[in-house]
N, C-alpha and C. Protein backbone atom coordinates (compact mmCIF):
# COMPACT_ATOMS: atom_id res chain seq x y z
N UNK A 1 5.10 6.43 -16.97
CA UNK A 1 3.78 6.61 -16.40
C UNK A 1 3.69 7.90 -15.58
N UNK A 2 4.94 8.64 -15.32
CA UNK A 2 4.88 9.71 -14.22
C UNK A 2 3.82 10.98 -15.49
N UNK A 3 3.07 11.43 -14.48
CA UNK A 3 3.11 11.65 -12.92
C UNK A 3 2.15 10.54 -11.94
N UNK A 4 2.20 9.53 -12.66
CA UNK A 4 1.28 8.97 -12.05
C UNK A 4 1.84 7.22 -11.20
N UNK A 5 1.46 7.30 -10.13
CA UNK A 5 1.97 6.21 -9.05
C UNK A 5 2.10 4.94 -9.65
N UNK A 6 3.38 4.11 -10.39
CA UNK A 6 3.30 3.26 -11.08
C UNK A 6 4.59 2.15 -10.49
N UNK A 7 3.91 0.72 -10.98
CA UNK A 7 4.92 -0.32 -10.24
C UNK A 7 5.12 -1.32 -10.43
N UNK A 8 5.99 -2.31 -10.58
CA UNK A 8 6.18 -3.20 -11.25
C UNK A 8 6.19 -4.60 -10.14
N UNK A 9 5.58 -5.43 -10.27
CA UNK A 9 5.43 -6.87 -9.18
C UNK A 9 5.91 -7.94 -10.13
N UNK A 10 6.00 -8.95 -9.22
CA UNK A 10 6.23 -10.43 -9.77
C UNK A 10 4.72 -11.55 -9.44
N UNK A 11 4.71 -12.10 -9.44
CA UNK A 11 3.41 -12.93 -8.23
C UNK A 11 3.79 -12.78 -7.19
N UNK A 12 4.92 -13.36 -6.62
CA UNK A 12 4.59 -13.14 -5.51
C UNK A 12 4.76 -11.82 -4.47
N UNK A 13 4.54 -10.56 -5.30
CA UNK A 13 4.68 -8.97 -5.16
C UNK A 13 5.84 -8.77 -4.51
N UNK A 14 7.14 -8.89 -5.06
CA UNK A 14 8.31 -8.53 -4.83
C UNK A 14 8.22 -7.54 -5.53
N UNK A 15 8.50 -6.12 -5.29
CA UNK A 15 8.92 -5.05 -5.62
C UNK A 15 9.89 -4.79 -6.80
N UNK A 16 9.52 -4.61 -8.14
CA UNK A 16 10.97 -5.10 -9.00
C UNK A 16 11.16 -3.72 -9.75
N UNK A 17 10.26 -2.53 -9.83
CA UNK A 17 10.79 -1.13 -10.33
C UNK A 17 9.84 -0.57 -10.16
N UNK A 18 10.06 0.76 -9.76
CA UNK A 18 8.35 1.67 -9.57
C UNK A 18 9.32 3.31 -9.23
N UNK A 19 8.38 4.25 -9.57
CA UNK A 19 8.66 5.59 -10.15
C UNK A 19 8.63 6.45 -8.54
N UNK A 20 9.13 7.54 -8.62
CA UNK A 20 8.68 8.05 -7.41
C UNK A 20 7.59 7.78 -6.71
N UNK A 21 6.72 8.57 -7.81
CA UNK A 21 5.57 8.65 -7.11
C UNK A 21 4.56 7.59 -6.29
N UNK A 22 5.57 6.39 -7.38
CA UNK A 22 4.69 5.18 -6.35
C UNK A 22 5.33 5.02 -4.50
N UNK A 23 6.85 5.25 -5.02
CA UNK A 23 7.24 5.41 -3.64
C UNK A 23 6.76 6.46 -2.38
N UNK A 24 6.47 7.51 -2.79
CA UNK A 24 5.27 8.64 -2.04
C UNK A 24 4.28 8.07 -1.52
N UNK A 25 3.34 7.83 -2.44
CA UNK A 25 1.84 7.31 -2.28
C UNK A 25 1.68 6.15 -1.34
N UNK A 26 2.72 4.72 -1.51
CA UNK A 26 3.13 4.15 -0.74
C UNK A 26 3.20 3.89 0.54
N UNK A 27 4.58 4.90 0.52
CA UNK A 27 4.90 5.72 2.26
C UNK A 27 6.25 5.13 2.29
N UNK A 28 6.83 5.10 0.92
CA UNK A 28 8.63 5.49 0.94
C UNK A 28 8.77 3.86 1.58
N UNK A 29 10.36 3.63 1.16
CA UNK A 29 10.75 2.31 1.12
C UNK A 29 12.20 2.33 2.00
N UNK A 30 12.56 3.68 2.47
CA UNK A 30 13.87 4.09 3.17
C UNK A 30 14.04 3.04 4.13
N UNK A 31 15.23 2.57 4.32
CA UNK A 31 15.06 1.59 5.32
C UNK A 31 15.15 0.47 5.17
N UNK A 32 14.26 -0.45 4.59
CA UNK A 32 13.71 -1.32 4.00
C UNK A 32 14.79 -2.37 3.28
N UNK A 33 15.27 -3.59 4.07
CA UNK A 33 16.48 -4.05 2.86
C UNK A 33 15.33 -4.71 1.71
N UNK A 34 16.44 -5.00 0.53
CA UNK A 34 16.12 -5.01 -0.76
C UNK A 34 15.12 -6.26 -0.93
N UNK A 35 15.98 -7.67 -0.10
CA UNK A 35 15.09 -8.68 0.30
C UNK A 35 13.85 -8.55 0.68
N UNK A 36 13.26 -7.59 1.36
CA UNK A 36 11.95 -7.10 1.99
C UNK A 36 11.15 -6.11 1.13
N UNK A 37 11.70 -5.77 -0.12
CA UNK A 37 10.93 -4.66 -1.05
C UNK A 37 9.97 -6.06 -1.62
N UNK A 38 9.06 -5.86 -0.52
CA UNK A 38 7.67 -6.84 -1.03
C UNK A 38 6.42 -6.22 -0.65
N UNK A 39 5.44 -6.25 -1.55
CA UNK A 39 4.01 -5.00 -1.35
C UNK A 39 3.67 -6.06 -0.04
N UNK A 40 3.44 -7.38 0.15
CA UNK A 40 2.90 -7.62 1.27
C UNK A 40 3.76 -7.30 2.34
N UNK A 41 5.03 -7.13 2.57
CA UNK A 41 5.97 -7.02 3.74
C UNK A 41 5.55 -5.56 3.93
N UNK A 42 5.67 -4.91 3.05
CA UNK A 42 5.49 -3.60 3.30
C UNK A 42 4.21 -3.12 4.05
N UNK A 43 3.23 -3.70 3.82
CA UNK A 43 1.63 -3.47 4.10
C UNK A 43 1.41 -4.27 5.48
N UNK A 44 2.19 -5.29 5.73
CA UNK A 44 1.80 -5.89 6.68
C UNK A 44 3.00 -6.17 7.92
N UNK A 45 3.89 -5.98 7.81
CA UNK A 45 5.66 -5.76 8.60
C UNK A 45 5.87 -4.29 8.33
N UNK A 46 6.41 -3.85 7.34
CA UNK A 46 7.02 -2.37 7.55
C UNK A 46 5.75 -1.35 8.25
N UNK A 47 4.60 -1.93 7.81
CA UNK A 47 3.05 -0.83 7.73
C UNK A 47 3.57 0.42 7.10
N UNK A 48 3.72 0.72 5.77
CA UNK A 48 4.07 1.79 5.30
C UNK A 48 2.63 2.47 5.15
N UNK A 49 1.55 1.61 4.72
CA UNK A 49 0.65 2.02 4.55
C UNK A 49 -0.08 2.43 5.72
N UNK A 50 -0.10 2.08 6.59
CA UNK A 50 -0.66 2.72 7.79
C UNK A 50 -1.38 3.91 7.59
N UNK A 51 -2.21 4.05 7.99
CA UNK A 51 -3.08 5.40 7.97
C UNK A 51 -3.47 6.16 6.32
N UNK A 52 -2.31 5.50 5.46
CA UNK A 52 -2.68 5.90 3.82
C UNK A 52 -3.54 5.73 3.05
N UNK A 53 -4.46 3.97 3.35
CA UNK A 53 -5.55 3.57 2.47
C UNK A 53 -6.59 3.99 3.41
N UNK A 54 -7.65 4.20 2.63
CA UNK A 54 -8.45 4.55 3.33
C UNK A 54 -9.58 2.68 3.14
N UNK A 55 -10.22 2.40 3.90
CA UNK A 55 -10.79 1.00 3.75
C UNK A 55 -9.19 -0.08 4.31
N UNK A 56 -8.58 0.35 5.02
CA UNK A 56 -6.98 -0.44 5.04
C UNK A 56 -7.29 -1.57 5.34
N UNK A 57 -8.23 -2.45 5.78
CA UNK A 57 -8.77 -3.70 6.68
C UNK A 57 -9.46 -4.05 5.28
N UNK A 58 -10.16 -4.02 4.14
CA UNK A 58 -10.92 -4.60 3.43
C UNK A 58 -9.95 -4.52 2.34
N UNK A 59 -8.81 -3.87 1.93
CA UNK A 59 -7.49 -3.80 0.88
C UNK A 59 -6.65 -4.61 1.15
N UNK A 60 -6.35 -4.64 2.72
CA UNK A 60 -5.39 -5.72 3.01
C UNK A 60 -6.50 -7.09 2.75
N UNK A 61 -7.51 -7.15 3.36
CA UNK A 61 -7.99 -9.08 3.51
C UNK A 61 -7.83 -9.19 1.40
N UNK A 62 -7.97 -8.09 0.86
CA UNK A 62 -7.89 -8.44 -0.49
C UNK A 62 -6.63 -9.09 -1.37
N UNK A 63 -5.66 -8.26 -0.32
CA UNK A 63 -4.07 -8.57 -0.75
C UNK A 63 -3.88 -9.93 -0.39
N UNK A 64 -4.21 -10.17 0.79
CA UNK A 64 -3.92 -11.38 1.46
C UNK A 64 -4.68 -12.50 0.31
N UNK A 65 -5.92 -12.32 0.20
CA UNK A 65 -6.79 -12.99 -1.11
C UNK A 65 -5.69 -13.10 -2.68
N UNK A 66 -5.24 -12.26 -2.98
CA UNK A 66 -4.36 -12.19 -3.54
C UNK A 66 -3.34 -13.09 -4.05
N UNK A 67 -2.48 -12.96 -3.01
CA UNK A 67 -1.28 -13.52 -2.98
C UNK A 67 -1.72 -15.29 -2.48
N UNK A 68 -2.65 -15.66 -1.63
CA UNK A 68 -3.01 -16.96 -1.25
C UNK A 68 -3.03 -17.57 -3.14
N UNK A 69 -4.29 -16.92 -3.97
CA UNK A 69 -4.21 -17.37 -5.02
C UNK A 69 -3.00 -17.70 -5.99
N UNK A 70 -1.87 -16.36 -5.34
CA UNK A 70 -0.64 -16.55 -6.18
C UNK A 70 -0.11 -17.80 -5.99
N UNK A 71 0.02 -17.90 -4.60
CA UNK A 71 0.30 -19.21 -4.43
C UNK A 71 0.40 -20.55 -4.52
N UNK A 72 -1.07 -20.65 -4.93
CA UNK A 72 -1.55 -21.71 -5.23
C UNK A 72 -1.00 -22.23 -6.80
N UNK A 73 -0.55 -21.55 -7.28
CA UNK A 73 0.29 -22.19 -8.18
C UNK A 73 1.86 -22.42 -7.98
N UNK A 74 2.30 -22.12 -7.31
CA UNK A 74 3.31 -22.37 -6.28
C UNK A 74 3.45 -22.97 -4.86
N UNK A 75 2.88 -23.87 -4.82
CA UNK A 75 2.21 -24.48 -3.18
C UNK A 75 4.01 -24.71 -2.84
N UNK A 76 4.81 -25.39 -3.39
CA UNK A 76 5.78 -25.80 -2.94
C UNK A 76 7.12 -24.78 -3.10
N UNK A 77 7.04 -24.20 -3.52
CA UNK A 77 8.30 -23.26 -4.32
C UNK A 77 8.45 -22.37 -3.15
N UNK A 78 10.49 -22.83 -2.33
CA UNK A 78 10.93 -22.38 -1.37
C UNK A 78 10.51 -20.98 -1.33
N UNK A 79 10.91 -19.88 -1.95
CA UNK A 79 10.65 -18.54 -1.92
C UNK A 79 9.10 -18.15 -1.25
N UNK A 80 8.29 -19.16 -1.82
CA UNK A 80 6.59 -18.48 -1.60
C UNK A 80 6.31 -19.08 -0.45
N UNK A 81 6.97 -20.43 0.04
CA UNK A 81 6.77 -20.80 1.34
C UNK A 81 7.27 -19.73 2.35
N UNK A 82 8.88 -18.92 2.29
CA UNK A 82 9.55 -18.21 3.18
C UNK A 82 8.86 -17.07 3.40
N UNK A 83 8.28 -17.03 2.35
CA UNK A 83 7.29 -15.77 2.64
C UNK A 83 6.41 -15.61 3.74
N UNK A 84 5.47 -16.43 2.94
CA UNK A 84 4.23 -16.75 3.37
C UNK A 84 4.49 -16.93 4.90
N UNK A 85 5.64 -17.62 5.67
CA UNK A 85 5.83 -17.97 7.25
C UNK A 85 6.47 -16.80 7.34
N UNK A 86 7.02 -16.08 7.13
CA UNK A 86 7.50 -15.22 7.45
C UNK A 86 6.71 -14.02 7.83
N UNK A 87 5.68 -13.35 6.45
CA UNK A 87 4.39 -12.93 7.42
C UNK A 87 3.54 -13.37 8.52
N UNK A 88 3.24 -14.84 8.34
CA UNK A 88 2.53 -15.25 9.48
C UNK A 88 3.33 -15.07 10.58
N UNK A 89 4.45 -15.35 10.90
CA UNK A 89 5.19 -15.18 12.00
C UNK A 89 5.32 -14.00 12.42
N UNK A 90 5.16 -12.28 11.32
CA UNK A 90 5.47 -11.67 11.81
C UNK A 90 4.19 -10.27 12.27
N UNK A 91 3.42 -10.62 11.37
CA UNK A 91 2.05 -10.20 11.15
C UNK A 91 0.73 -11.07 11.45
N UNK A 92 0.45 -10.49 13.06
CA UNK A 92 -0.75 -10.90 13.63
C UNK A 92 -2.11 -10.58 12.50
N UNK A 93 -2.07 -9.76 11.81
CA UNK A 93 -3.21 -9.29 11.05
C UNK A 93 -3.10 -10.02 9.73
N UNK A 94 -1.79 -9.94 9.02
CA UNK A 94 -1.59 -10.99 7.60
C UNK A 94 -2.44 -12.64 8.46
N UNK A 95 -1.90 -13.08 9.16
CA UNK A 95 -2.23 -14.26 9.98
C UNK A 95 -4.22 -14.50 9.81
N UNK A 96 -4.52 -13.16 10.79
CA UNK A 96 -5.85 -13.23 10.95
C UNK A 96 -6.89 -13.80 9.56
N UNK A 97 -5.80 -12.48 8.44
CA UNK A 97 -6.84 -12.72 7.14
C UNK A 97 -6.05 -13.54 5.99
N UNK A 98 -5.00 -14.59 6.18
CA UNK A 98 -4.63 -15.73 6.11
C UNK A 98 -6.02 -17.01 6.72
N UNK A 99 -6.01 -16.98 7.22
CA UNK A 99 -6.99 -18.30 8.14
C UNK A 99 -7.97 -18.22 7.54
N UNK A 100 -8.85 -16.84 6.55
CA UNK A 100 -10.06 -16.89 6.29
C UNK A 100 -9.87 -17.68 5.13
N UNK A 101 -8.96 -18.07 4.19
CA UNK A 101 -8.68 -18.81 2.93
C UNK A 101 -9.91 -18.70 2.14
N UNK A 102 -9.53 -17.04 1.80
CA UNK A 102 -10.17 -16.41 0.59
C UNK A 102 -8.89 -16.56 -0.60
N UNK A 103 -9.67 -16.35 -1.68
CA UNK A 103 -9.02 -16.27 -3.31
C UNK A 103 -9.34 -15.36 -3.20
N UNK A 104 -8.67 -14.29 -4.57
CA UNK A 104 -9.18 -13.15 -5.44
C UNK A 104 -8.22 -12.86 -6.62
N UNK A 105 -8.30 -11.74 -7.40
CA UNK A 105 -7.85 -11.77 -8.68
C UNK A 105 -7.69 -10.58 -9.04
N UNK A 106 -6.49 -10.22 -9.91
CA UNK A 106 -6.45 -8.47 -10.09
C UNK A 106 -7.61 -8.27 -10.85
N UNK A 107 -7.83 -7.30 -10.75
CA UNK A 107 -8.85 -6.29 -11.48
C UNK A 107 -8.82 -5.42 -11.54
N UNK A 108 -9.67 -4.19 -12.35
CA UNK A 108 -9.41 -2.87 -12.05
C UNK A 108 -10.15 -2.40 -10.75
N UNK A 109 -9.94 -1.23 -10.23
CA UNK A 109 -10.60 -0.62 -8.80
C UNK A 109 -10.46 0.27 -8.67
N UNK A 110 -11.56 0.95 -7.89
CA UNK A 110 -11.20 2.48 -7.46
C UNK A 110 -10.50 1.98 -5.77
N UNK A 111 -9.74 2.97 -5.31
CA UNK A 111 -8.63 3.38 -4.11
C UNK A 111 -9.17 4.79 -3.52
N UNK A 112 -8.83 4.64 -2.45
CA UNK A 112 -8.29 6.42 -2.07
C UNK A 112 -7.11 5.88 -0.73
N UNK A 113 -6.29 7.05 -1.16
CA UNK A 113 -5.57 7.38 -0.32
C UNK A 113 -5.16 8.46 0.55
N UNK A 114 -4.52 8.67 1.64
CA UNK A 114 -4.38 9.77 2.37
C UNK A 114 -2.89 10.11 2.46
N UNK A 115 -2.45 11.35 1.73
CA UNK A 115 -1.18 11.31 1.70
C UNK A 115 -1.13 12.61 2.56
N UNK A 116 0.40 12.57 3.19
CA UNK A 116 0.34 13.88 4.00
C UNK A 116 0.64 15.02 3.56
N UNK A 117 1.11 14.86 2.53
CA UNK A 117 1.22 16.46 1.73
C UNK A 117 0.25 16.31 0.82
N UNK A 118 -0.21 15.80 0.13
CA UNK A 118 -1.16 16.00 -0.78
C UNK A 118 -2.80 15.73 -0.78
N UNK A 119 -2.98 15.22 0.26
CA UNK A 119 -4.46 15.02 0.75
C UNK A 119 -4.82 13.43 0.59
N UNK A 120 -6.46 13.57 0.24
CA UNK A 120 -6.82 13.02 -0.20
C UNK A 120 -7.09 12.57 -2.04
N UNK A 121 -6.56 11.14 -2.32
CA UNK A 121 -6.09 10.54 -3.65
C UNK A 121 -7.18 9.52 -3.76
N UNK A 122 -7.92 10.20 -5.02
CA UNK A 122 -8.96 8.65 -5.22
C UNK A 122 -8.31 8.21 -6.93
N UNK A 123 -8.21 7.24 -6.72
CA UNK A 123 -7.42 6.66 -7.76
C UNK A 123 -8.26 5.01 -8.63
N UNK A 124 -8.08 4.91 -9.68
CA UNK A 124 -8.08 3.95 -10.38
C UNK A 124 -7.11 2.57 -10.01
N UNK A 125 -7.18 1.63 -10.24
CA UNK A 125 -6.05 0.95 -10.51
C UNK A 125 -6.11 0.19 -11.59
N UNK A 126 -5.08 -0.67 -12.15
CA UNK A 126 -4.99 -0.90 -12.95
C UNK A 126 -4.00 -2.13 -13.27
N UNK A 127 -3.85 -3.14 -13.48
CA UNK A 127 -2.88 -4.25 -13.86
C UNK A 127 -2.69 -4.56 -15.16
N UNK A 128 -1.53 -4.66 -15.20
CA UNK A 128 -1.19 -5.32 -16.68
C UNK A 128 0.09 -6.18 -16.56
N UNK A 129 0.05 -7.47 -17.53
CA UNK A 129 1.04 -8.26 -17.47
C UNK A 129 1.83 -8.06 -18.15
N UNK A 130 2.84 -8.44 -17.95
CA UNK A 130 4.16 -8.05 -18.78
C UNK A 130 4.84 -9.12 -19.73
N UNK A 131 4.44 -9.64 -20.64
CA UNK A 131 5.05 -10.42 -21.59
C UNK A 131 6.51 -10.25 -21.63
N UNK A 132 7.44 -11.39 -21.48
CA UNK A 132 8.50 -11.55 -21.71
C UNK A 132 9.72 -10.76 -20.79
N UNK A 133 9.02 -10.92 -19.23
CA UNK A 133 9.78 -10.36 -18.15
C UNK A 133 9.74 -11.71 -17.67
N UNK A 134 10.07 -10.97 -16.21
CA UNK A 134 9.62 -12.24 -15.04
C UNK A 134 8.48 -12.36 -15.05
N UNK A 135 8.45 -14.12 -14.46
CA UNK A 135 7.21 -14.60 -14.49
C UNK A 135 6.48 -14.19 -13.14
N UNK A 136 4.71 -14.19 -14.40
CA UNK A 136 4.15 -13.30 -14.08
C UNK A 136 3.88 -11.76 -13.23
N UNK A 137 5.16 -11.08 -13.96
CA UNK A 137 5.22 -9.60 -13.79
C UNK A 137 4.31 -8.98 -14.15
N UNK A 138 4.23 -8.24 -13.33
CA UNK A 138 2.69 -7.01 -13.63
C UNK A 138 3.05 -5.74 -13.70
N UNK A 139 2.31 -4.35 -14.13
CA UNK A 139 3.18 -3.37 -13.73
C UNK A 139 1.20 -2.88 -13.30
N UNK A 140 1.70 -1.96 -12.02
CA UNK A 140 0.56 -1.50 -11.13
C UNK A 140 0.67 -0.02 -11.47
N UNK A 141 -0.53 0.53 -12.08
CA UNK A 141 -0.78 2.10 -12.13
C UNK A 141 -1.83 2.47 -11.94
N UNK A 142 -1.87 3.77 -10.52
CA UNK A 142 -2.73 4.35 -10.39
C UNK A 142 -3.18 5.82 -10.95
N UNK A 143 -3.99 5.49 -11.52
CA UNK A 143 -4.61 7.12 -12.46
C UNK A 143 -5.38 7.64 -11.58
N UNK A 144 -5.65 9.00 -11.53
CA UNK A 144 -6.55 9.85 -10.99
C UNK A 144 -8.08 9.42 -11.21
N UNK A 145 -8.52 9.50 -10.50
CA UNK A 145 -10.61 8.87 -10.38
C UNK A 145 -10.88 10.45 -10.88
N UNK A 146 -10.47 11.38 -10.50
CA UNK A 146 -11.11 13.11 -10.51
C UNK A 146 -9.73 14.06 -10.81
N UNK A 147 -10.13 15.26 -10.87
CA UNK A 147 -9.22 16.83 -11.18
C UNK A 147 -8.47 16.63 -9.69
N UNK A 148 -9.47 16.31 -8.66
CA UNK A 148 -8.69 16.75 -7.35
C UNK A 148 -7.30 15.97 -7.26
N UNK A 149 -7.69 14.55 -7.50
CA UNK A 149 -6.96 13.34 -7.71
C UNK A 149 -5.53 13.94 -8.68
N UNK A 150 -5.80 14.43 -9.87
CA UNK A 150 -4.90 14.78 -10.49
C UNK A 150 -4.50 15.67 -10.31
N UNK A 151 -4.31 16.89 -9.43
CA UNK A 151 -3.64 18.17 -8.75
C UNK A 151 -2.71 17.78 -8.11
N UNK A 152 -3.51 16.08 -7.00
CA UNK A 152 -2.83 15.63 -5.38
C UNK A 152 -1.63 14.83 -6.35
N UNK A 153 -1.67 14.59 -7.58
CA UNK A 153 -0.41 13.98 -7.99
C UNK A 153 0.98 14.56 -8.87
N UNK A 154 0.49 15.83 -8.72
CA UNK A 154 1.24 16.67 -9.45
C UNK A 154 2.15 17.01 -8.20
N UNK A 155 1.76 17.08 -7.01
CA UNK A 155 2.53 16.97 -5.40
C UNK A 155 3.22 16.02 -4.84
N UNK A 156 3.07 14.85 -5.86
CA UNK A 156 3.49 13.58 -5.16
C UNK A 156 5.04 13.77 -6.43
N UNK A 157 5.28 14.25 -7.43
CA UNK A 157 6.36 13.98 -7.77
C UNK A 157 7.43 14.73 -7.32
N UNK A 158 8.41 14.34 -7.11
CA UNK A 158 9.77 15.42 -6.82
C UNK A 158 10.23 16.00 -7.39
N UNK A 159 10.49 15.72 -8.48
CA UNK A 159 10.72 16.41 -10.10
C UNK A 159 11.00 15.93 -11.10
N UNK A 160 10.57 16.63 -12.02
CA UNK A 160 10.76 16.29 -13.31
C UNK A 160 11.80 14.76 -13.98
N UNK A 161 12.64 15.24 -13.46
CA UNK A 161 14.17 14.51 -13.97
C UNK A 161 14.16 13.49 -13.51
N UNK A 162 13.67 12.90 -12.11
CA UNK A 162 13.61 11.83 -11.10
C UNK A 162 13.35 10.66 -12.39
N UNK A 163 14.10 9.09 -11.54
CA UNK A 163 14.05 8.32 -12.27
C UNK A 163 13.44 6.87 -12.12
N UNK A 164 12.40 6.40 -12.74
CA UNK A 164 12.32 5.06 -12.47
C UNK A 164 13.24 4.15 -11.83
N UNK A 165 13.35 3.51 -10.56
CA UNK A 165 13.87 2.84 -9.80
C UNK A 165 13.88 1.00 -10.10
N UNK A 166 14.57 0.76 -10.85
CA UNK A 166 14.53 -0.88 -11.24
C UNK A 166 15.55 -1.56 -9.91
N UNK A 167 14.88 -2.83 -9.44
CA UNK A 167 15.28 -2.25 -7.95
C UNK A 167 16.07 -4.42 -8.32
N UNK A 168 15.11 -5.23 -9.65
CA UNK A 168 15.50 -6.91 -10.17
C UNK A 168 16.61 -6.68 -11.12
């Protein structure tokens, strides 16, 4: 998918391979043990995203919408419980937009983001399931919305050679 910000989830958005550029756009995963490469830990404990989405309060109550739904087909399954308390315990804001017990559902969307070397990123998104991975694996890619969009991602790669990161 390079040059373009791409990523691979499970339901319950454990982090399972994604390309540089998704790690850029992001806000980098350094740090981070492997147990914790989760889009909600990240967004709501690490705050990688911090200051990156632009709308960050109406993306997150969406994520949170999200993953509640993931859940719900997993009400009991240890992993999605440890989670799930584990943000609440550790994220006053996951918590807040937890309590509203909204659903939602991937779809496609426009994004923007604010990256510090490359500006402003208005982006597409995009889901697709992955037949015959883990269950319900997705892989997440963001395409350029505009030219500007596609310049700011020609900045986000490191180079050429860099390699998809399979992390499951």
């Amino acid at each position: 998918m390079r040059p373009f910000p791409a990523y691979v989830v499970n339901g319950r958005w454990d982090l399972l391979a994604h390309n540089p550029e998704a790690e850029e756009i992001l806000g980098g995963f350094a740090g981070v043990p492997r147990e914790r490469l989760n889009i909600m830990w990240l967004a709501f404990v690490e705050r990688t995203l911090d200051g990156r989405v632009v709308e960050f309060d109406a993306e997150s109550a969406r994520h949170v919408a999200l993953f509640r739904a993931g859940m719900a087909d997993h009400p009991d399954h240890p992993a999605w419980k440890r989670l799930r308390d584990d943000l609440l315990a550790a994220s006053p804001l996951f918590r807040e937009y937890w309590d509203r017990y909204e659903v939602s559902r991937p779809m496609v969307r426009s994004k923007t983001f604010i990256h510090p070397r490359a500006g402003r990123i208005h982006v597409e998104t995009a889901s697709f399931m992955i037949n015959g991975g883990p269950p319900l694996a997705r892989l997440v890619v963001y395409s350029p919305a505009d030219e500007t969009a596609r310049a700011a991602m020609r900045i986000l790669s490191p180079s050429p050679g860099a390699a998809v990161v399979a992390l499951a």
